[in-house]
Protein backbone atom coordinates (compact mmCIF):
# COMPACT_ATOMS: atom_id res chain seq x y z
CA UNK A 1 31.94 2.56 -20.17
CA UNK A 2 28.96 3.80 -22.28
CA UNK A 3 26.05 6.05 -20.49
CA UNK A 4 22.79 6.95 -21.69
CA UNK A 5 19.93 9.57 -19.92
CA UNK A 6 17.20 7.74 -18.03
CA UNK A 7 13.95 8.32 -19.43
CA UNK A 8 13.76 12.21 -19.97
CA UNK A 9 15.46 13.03 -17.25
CA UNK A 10 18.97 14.77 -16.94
CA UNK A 11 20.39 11.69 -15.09
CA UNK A 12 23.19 9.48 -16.62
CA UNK A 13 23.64 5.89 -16.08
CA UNK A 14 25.97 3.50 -16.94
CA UNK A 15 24.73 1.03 -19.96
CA UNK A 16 25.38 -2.01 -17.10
CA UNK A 17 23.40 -1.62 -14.09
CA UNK A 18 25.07 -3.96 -11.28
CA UNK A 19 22.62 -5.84 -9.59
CA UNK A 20 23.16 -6.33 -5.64
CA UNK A 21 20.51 -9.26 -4.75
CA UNK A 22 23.57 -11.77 -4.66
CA UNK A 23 25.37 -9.45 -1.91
CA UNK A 24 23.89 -9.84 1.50
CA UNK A 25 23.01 -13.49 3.89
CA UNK A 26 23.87 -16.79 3.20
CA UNK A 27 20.82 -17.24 5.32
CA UNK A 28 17.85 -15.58 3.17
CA UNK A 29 19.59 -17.59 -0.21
CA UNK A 30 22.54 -19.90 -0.04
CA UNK A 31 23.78 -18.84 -3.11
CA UNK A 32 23.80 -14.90 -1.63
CA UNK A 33 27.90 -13.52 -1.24
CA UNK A 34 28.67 -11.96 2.02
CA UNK A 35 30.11 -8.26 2.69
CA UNK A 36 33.67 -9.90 2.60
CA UNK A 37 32.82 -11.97 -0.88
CA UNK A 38 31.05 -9.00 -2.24
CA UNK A 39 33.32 -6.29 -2.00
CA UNK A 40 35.93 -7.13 -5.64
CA UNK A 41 32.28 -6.81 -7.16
CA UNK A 42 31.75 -3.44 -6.24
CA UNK A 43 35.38 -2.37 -6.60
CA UNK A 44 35.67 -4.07 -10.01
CA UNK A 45 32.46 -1.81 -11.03
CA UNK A 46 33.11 1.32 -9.48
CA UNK A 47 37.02 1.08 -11.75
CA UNK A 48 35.44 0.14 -15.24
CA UNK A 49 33.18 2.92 -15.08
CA UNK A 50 29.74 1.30 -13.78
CA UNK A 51 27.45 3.87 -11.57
CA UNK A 52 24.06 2.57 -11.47
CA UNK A 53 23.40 0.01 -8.70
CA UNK A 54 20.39 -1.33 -7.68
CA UNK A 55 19.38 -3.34 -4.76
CA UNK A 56 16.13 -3.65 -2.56
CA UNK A 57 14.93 -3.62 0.55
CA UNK A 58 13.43 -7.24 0.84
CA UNK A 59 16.92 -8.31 -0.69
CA UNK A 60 18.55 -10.40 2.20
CA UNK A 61 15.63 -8.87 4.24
CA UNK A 62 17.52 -5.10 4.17
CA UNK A 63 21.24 -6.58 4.58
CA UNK A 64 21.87 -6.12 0.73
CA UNK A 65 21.16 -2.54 1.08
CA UNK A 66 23.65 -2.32 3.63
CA UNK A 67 26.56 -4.11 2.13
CA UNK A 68 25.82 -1.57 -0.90
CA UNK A 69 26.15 1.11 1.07
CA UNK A 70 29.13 0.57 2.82
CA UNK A 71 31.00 -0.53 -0.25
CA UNK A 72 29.49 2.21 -2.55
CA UNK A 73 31.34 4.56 0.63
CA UNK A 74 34.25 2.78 0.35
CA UNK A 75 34.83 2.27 -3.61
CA UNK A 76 32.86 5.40 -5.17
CA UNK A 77 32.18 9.24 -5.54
CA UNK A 78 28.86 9.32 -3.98
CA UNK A 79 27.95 12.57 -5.84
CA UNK A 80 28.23 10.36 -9.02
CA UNK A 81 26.27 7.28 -8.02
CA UNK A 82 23.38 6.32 -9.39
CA UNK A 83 21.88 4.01 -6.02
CA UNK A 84 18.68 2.62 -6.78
CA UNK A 85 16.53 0.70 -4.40
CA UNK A 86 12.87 -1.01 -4.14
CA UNK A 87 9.66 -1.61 -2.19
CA UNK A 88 7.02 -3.64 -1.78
CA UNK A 89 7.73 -7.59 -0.30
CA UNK A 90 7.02 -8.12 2.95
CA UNK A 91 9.85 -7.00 5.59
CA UNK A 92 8.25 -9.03 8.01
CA UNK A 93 5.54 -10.60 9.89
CA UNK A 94 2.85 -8.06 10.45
CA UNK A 95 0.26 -6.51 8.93
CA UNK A 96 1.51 -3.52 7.15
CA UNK A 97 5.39 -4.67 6.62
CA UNK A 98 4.65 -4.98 2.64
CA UNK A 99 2.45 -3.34 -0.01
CA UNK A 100 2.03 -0.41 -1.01
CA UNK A 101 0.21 1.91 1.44
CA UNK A 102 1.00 5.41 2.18
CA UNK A 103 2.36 4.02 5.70
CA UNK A 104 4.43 0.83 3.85
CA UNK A 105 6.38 3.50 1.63
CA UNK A 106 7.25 5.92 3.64
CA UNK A 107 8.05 3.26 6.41
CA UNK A 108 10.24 1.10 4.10
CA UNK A 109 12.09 4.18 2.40
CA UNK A 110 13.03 5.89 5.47
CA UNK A 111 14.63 2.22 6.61
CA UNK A 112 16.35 1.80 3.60
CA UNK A 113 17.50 5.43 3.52
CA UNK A 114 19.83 4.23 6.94
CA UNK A 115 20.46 0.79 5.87
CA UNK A 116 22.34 2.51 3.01
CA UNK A 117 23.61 5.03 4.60
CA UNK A 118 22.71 7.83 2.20
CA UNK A 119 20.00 11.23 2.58
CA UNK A 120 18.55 10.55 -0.17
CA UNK A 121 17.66 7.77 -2.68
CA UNK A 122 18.79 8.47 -6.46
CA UNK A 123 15.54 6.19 -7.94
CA UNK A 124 13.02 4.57 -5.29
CA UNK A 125 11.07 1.87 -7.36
CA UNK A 126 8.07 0.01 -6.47
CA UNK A 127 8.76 -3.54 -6.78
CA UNK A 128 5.49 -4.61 -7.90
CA UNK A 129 1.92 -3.36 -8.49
CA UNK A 130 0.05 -3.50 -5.02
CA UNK A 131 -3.44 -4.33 -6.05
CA UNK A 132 -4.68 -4.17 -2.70
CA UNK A 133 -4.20 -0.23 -2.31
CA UNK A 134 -5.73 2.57 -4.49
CA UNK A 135 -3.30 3.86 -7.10
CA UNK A 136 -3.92 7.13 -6.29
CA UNK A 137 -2.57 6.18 -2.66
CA UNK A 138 0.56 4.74 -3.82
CA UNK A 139 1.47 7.75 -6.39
CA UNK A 140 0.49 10.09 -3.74
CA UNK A 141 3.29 8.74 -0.94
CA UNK A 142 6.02 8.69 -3.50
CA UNK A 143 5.26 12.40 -4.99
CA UNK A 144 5.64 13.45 -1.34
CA UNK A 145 8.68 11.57 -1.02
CA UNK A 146 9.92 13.16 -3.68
CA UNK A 147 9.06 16.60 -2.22
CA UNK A 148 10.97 15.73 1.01
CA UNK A 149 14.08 15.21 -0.56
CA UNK A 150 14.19 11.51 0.26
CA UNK A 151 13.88 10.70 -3.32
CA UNK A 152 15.14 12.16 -6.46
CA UNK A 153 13.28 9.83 -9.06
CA UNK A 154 10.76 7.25 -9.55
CA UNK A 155 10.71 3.93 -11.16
CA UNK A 156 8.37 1.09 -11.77
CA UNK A 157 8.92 -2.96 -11.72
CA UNK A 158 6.80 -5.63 -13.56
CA UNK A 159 3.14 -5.12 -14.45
CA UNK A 160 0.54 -5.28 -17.04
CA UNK A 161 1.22 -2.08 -19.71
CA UNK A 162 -2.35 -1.06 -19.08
CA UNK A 163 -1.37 -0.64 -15.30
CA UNK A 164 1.20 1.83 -16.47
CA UNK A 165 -0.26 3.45 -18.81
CA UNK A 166 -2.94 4.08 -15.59
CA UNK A 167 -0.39 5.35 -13.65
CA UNK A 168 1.57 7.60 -15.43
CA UNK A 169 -2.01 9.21 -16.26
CA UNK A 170 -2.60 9.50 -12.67
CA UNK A 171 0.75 11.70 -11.78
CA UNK A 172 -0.09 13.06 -15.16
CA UNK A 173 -3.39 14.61 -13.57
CA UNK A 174 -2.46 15.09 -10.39
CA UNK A 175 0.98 17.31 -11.07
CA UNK A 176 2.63 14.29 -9.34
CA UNK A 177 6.56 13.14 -9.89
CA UNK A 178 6.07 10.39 -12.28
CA UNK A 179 8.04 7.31 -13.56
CA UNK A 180 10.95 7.72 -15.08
CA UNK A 181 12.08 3.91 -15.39
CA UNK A 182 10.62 0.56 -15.41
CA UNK A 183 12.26 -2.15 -14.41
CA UNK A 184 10.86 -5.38 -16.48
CA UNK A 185 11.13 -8.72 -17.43
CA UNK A 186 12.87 -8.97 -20.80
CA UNK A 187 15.29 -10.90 -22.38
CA UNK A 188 15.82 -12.99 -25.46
CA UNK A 189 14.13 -16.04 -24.20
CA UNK A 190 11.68 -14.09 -22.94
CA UNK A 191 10.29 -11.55 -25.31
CA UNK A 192 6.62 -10.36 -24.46
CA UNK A 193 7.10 -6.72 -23.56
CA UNK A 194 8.11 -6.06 -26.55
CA UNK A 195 4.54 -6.45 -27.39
CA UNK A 196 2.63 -3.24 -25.41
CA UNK A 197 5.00 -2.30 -22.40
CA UNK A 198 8.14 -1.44 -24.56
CA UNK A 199 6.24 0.49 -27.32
CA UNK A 200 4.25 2.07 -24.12
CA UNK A 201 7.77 3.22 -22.80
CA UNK A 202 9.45 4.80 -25.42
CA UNK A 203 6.16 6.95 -26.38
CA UNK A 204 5.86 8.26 -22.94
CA UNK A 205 10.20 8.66 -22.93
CA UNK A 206 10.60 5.76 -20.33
CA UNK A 207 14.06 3.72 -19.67
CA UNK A 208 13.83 0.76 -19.51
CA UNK A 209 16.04 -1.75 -17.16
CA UNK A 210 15.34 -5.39 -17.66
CA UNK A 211 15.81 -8.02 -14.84
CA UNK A 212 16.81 -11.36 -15.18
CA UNK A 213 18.58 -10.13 -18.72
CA UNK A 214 20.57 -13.71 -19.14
CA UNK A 215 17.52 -15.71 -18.04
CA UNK A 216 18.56 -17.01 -14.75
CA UNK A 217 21.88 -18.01 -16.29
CA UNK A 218 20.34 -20.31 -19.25
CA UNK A 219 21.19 -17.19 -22.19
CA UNK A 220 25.00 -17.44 -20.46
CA UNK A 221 24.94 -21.30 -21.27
CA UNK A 222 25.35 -22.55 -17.74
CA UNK A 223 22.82 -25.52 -18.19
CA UNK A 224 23.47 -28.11 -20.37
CA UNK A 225 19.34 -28.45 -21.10
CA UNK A 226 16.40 -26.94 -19.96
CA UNK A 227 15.94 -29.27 -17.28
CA UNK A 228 19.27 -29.35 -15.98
CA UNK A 229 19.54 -27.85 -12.24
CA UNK A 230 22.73 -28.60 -11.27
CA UNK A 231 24.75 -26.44 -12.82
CA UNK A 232 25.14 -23.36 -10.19
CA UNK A 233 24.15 -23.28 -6.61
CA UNK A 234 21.53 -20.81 -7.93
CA UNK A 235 20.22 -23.17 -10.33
CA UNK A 236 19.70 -26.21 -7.97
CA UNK A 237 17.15 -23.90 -5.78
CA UNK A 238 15.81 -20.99 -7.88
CA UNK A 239 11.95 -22.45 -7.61
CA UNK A 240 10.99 -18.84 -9.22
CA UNK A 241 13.33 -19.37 -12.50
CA UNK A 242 11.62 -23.07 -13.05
CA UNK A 243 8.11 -21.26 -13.16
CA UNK A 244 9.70 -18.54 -15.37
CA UNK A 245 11.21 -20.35 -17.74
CA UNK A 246 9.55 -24.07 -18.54
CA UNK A 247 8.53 -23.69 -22.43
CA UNK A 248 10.77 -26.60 -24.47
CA UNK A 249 10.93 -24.12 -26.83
CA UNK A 250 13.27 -21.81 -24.96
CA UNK A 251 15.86 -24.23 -25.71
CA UNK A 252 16.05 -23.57 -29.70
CA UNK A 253 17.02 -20.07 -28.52
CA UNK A 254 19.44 -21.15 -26.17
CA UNK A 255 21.03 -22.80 -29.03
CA UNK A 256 20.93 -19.75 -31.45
CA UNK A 257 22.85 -18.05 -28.72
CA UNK A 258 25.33 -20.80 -28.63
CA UNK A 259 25.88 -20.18 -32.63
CA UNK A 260 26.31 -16.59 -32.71
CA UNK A 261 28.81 -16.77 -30.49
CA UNK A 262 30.73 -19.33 -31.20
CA UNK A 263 31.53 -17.34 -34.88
CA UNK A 264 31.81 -14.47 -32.80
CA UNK A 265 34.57 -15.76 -30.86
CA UNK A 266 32.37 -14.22 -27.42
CA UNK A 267 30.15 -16.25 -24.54
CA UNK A 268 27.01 -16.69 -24.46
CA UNK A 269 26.56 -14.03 -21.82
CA UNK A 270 28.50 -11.34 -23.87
CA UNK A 271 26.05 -11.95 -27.29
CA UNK A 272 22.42 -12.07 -24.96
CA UNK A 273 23.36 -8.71 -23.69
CA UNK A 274 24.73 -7.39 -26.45
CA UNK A 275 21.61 -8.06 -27.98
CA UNK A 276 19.42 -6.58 -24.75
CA UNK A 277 21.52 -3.58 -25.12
CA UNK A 278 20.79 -3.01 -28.87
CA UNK A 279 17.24 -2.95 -28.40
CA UNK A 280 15.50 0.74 -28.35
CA UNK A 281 14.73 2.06 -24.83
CA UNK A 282 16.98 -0.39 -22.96
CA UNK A 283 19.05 1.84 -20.66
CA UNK A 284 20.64 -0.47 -18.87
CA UNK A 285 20.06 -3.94 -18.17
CA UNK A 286 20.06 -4.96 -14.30
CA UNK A 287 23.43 -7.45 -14.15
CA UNK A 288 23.77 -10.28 -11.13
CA UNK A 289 26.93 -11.64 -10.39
CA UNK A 290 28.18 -14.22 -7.82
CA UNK A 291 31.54 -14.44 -9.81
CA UNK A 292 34.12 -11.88 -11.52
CA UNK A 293 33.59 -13.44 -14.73
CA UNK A 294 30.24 -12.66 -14.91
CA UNK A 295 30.74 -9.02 -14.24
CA UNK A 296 33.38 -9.03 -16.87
CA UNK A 297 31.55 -10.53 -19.29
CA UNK A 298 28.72 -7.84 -19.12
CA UNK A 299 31.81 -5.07 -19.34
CA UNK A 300 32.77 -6.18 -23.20
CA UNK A 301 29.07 -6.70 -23.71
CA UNK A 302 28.62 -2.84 -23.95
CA UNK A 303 30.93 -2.58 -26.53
CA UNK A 304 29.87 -5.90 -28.70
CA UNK A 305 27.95 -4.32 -32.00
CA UNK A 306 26.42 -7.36 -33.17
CA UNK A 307 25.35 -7.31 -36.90
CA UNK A 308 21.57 -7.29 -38.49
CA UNK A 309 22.25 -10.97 -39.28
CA UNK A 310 23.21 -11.75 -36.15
CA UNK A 311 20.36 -9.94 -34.54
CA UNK A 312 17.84 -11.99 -36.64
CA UNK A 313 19.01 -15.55 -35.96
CA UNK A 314 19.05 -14.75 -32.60
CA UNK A 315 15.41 -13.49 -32.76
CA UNK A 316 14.03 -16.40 -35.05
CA UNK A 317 13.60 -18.97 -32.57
CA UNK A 318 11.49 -16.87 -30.60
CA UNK A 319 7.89 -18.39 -29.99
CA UNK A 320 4.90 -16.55 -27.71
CA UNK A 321 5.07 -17.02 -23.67
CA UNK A 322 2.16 -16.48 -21.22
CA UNK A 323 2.99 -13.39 -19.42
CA UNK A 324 5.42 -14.27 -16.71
CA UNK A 325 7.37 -12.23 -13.58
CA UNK A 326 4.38 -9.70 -13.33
């Protein structure tokens, strides 16, 4: 396994973050593992060298966070564990069981600090931009979470570059704990940070750790079109990856994928991440899997050097979104 420093900080990560949203309840996603189901996951990461794991509390509604926790116990060092975790969905039915008030985040981290099990969080995210409480709010709660020794660092999730740009400026000001990692939507079918929030990152010495890296499965050539929806469990009910991923000319890239490696001798998944991982500021991308396979795949990934040939007909089929997963 290959590590790299998040942001500017002194903390290593693995180059593979495993992703824990398919551990948890059959009964928040039927496509979700349970504990039993998840656990060669976690072992299979903690032996090849992976330490950064990141889950969230809205995740199976908090029983994601648990599973990692217990198996994290079971399979790992704690000391050397990266555990990352995130709020901001609604936990429930009531008023002030989401966002991102003072009250919300200090609520939610203290809950997910004993669904995992842990005394402290290695990165607390925010899950999304709450634009229904004052920045300043929001930056304030997690500086003094910080200063309790729930947290040890701070990331970000999807929003508009401008958005961070205000926000770092805010704990900038205010002496605050800032970012140190955002967690976006980027991939090669999907290309559109790369326009202000990936240039915004590395000036300001930001990691950055891309969801959805393989596209919902199409980059790991699991579809046999754009419109086909039967080819996982996942697939046949993910309403969120139809609305992320609908332009007909995602497709072309699909197929540049299928090229490269196919003279590579690798899958699908292997080249897309290869190519994630190549790209400046990418830390680690944020890996899902519901089968061994998958986890292997994104293993030889970190070691796949693909060439400046490669990198450009992977990149040429590439046409403008709208902005999507913010």
């Amino acid at each position: 396994m290959k590590y790299a420093y998040l942001g500017r900080t002194g903390l290593k990560v693995s180059r593979i973050c495993l992703g824990c949203m398919s551990f948890g309840s059959t009964s928040w996603r039927k496509w979700v593992l349970d504990e039993e189901a998840a656990q060669p996951f976690f072992r299979k990461a903690v032996e090849s060298g992976i330490n950064f794991f990141d889950t969230a509390d809205m995740y199976s509604l908090g029983v994601s966070e648990e599973i990692t926790g217990r198996a994290l116990k079971r399979y790992a060092r704690m000391e050397e564990v990266v555990l990352a975790t995130k709020v901001y969905f609604p936990m429930g039915e009531g008023p002030n069981m989401g966002g991102l008030s003072r009250k919300h985040i200090v609520q939610g981290c203290e809950a997910s600090l004993r669904r995992l099990g842990v005394e402290t969080i290695d990165l607390y995210q925010i899950h999304r931009l709450d634009p229904n409480t004052p920045m300043e709010e929001t930056l304030a709660a997690l500086d003094q979470l910080v200063r309790q020794g729930k947290v040890r660092y701070l990331g970000a999730s999807s929003m508009y570059a401008w958005q961070f740009a205000r926000a770092l400026g805010v704990s900038e000001r205010h002496g605050q704990a800032r970012f140190v990692s955002m967690q976006n939507h980027y991939n090669l079918v999907y290309r559109e940070e790369e326009r202000e929030m990936l240039p915004l990152c590395q000036a300001e010495g930001i990691s950055v750790i891309p969801w959805s890296p393989l596209a919902r499965g199409l980059l790991a050539g699991s579809r046999k079109s754009l419109e086909d929806r039967t080819a996982t469990t996942r697939a046949g009910s993910d309403a969120h990856a139809v609305a992320l991923y609908d332009n007909p000319n995602d497709w072309e890239v699909v197929e540049a994928v299928r090229r490269v490696a196919a003279a590579r001798g690798s899958s699908m998944a292997e080249v897309s991440l290869a190519w994630l991982l190549s790209r400046p500021g990418v830390a680690a991308p944020i890996v899902g899997s519901t089968k061994l396979e998958h986890l292997e795949a994104a293993l030889r990934a970190v070691d796949l050097q693909l060439t400046a040939e490669e990198i450009a007909a992977l990149e040429a089929p590439y046409k403008p979104h709208p902005v999507r997963g913010v």
